[in-house]
PDB file of N, CA and C in Angstrom:
ATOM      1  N   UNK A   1      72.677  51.362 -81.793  1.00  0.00           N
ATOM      2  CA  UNK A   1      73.267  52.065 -82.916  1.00  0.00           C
ATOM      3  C   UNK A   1      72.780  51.423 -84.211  1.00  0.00           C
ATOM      4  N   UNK A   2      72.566  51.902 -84.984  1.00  0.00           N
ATOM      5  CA  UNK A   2      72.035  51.796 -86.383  1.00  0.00           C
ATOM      6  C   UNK A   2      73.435  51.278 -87.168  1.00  0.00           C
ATOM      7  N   UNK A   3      73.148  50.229 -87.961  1.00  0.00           N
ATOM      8  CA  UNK A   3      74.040  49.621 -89.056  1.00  0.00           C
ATOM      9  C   UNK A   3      74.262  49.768 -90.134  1.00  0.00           C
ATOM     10  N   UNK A   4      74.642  49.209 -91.435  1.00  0.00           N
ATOM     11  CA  UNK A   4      74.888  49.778 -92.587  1.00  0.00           C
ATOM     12  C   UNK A   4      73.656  49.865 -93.055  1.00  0.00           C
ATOM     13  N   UNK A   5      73.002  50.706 -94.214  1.00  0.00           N
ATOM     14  CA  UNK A   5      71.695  50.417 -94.886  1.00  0.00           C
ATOM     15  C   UNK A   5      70.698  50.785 -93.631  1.00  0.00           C
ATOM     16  N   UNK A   6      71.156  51.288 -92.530  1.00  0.00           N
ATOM     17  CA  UNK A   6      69.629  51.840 -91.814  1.00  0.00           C
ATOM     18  C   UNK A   6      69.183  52.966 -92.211  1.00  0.00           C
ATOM     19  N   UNK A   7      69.286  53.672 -93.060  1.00  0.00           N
ATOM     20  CA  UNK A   7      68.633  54.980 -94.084  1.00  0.00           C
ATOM     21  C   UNK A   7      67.481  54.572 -95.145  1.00  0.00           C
ATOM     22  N   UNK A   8      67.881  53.192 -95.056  1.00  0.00           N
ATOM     23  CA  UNK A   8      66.756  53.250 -96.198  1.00  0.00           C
ATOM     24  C   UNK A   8      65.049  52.744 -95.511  1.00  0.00           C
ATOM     25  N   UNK A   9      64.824  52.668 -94.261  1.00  0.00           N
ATOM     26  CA  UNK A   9      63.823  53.009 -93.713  1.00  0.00           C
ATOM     27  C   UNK A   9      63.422  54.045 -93.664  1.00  0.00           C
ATOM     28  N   UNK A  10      64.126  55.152 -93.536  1.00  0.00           N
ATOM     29  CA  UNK A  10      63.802  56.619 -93.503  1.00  0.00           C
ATOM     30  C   UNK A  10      62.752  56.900 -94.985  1.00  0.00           C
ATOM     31  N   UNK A  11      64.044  56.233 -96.353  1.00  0.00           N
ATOM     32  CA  UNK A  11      63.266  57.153 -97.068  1.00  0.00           C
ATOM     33  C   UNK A  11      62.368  56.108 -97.944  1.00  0.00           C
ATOM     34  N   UNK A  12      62.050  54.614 -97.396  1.00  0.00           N
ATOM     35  CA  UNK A  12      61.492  53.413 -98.471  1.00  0.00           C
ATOM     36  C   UNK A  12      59.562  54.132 -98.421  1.00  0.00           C
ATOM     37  N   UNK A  13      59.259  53.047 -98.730  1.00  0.00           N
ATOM     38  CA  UNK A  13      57.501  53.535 -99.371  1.00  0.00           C
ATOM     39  C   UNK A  13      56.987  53.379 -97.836  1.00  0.00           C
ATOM     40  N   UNK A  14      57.437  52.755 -96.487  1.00  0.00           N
ATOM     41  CA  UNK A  14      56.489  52.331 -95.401  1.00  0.00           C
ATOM     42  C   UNK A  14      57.065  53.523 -94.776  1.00  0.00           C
ATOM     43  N   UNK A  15      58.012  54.447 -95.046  1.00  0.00           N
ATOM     44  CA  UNK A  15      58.734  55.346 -93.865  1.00  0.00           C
ATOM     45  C   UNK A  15      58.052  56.040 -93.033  1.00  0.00           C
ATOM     46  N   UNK A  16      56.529  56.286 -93.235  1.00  0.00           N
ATOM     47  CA  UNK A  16      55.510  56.899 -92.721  1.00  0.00           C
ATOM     48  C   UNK A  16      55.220  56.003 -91.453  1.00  0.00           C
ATOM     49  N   UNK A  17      55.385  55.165 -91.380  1.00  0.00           N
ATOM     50  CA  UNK A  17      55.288  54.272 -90.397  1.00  0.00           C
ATOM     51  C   UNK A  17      56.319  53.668 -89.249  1.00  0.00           C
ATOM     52  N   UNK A  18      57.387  54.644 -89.584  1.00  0.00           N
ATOM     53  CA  UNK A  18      58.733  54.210 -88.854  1.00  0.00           C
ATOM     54  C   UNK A  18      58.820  55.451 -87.705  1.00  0.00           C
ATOM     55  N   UNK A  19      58.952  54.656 -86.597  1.00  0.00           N
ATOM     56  CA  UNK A  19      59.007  55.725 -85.408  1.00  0.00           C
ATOM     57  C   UNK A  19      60.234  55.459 -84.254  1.00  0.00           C
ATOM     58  N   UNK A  20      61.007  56.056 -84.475  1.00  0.00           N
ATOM     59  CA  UNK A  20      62.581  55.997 -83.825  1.00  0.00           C
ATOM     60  C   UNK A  20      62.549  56.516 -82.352  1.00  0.00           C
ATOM     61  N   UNK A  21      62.544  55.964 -81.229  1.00  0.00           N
ATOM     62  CA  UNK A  21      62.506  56.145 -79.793  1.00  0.00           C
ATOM     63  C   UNK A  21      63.941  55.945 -79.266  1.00  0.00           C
ATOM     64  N   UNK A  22      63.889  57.332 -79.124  1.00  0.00           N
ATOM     65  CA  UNK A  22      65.964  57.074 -78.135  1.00  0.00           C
ATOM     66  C   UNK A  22      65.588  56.287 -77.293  1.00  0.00           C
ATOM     67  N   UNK A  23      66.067  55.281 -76.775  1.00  0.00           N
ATOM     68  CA  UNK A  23      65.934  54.801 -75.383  1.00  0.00           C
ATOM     69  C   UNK A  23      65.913  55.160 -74.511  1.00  0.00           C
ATOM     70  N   UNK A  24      67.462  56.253 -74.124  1.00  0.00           N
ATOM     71  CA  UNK A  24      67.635  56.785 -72.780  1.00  0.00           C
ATOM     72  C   UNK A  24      66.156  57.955 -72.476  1.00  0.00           C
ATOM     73  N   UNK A  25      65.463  58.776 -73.518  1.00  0.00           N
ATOM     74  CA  UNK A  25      64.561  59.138 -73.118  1.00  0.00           C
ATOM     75  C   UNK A  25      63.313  58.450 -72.574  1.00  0.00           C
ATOM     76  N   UNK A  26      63.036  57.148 -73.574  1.00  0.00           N
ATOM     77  CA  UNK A  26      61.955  56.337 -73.147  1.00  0.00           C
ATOM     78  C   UNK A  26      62.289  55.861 -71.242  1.00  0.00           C
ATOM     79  N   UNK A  27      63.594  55.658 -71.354  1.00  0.00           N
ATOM     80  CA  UNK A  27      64.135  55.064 -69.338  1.00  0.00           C
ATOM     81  C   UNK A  27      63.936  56.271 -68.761  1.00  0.00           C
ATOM     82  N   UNK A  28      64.180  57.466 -69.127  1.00  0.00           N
ATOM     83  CA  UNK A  28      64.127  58.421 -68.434  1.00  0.00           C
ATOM     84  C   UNK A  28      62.411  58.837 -68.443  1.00  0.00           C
ATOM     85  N   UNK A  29      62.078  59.318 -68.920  1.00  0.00           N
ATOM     86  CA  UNK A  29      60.832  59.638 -69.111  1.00  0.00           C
ATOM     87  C   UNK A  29      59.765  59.095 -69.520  1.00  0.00           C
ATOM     88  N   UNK A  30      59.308  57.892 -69.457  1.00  0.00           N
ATOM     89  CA  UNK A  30      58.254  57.435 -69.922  1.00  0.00           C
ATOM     90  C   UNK A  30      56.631  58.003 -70.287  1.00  0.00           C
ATOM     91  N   UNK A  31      56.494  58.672 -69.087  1.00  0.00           N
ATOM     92  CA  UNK A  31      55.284  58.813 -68.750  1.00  0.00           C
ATOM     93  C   UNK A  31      55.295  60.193 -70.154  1.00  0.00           C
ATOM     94  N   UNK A  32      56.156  60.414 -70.470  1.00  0.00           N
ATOM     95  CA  UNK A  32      55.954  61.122 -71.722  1.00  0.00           C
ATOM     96  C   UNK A  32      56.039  60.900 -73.299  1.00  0.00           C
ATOM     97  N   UNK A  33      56.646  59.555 -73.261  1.00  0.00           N
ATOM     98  CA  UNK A  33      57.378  59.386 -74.692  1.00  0.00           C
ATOM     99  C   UNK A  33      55.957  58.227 -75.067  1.00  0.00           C
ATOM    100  N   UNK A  34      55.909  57.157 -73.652  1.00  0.00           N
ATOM    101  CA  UNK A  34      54.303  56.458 -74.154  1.00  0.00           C
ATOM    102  C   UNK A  34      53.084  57.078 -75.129  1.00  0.00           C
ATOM    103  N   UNK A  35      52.869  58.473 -74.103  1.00  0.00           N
ATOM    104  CA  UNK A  35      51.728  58.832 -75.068  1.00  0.00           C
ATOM    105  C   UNK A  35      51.920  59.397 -76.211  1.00  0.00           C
ATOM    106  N   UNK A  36      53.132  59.558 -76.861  1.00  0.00           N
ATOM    107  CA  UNK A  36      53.155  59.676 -78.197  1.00  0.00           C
ATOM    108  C   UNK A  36      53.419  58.374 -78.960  1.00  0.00           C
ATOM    109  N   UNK A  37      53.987  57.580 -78.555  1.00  0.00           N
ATOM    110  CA  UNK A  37      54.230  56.490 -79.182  1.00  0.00           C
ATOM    111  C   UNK A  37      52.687  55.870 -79.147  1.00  0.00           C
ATOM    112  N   UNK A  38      51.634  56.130 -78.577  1.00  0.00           N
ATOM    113  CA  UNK A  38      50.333  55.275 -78.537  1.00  0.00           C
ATOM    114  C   UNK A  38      49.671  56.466 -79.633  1.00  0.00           C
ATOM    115  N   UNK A  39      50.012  58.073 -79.786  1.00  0.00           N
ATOM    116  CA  UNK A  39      49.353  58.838 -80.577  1.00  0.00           C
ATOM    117  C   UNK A  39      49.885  58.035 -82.064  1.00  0.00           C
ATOM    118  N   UNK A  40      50.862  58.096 -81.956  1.00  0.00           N
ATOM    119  CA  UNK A  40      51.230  57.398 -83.614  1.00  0.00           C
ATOM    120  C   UNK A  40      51.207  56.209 -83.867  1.00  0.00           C
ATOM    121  N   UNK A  41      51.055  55.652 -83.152  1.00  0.00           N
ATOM    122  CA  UNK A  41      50.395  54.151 -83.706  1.00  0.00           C
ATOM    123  C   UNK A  41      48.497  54.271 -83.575  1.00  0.00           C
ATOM    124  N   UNK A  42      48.151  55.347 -83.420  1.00  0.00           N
ATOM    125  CA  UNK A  42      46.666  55.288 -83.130  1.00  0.00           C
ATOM    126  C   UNK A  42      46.149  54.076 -82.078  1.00  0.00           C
ATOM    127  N   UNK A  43      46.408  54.493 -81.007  1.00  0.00           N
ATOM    128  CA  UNK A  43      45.783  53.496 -80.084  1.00  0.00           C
ATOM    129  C   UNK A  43      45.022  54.281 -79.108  1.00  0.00           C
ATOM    130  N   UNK A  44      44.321  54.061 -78.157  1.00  0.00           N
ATOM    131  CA  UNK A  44      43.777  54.697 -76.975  1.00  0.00           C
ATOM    132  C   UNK A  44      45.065  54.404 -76.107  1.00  0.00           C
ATOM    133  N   UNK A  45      45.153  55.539 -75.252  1.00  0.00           N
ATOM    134  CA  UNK A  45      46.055  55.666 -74.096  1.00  0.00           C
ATOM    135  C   UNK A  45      45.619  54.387 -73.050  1.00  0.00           C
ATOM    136  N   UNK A  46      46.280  53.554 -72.077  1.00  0.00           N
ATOM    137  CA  UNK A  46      46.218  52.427 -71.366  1.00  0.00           C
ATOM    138  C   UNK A  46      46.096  53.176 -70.006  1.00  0.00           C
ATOM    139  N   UNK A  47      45.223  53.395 -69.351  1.00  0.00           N
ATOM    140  CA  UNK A  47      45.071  53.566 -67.954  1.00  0.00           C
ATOM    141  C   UNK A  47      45.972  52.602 -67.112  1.00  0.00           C
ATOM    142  N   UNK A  48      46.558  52.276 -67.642  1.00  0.00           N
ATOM    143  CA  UNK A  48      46.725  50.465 -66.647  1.00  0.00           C
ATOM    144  C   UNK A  48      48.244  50.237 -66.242  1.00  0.00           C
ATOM    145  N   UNK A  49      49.040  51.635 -66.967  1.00  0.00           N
ATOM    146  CA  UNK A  49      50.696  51.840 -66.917  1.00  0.00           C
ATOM    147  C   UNK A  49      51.169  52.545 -65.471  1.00  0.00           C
ATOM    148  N   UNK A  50      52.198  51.574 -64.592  1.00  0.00           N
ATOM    149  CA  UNK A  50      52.109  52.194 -63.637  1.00  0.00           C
ATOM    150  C   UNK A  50      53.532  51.731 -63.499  1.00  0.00           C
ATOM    151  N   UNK A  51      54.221  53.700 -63.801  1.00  0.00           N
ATOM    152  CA  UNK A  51      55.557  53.909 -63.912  1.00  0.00           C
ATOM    153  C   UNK A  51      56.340  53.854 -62.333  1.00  0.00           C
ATOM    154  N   UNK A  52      55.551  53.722 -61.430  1.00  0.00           N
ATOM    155  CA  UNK A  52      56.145  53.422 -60.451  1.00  0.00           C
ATOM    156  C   UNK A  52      56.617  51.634 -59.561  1.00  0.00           C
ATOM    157  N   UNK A  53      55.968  51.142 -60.575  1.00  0.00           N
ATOM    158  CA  UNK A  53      56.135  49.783 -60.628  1.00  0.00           C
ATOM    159  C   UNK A  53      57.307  48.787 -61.182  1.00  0.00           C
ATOM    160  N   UNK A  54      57.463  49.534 -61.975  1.00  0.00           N
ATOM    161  CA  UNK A  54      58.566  48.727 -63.167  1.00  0.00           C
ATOM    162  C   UNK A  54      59.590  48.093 -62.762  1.00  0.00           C
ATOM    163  N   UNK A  55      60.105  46.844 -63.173  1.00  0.00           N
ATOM    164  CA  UNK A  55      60.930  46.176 -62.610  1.00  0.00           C
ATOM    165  C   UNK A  55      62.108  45.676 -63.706  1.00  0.00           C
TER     166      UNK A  55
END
C-alpha cells in the first residue's frame, strides 16, 4: 500500500519513468507482466526465465 506523499511520483519531473506492478498480477501471471516490464525499461527479453522453476 502506498503512504502519505506517494502522488507525487506520479506527477514529479522523473514520472515518465515510474512503473507500478500490482503484485498479485506479477504472482499470478508472470510470464506476462515480465515482458512489459523489460519493454519499458528497454531491455531485450531474457530467454533464461523459467516460470516453472520458481521457488
Amino acid at each position: 500500500m502506498l503512504g502519505p506523499g506517494s502522488r507525487r511520483p506520479y506527477y514529479g519531473e522523473q514520472a515518465a519513468a515510474l512503473l507500478i506492478v500490482d503484485y498479485e498480477l506479477l504472482a499470478c501471471a508472470p510470464a506476462r507482466v515480465l515482458p512489459l516490464i523489460y519493454q519499458f525499461i528497454d531491455e531485450p527479453w531474457y530467454e533464461g526465465h523459467d516460470f516453472d522453476q520458481v521457488e
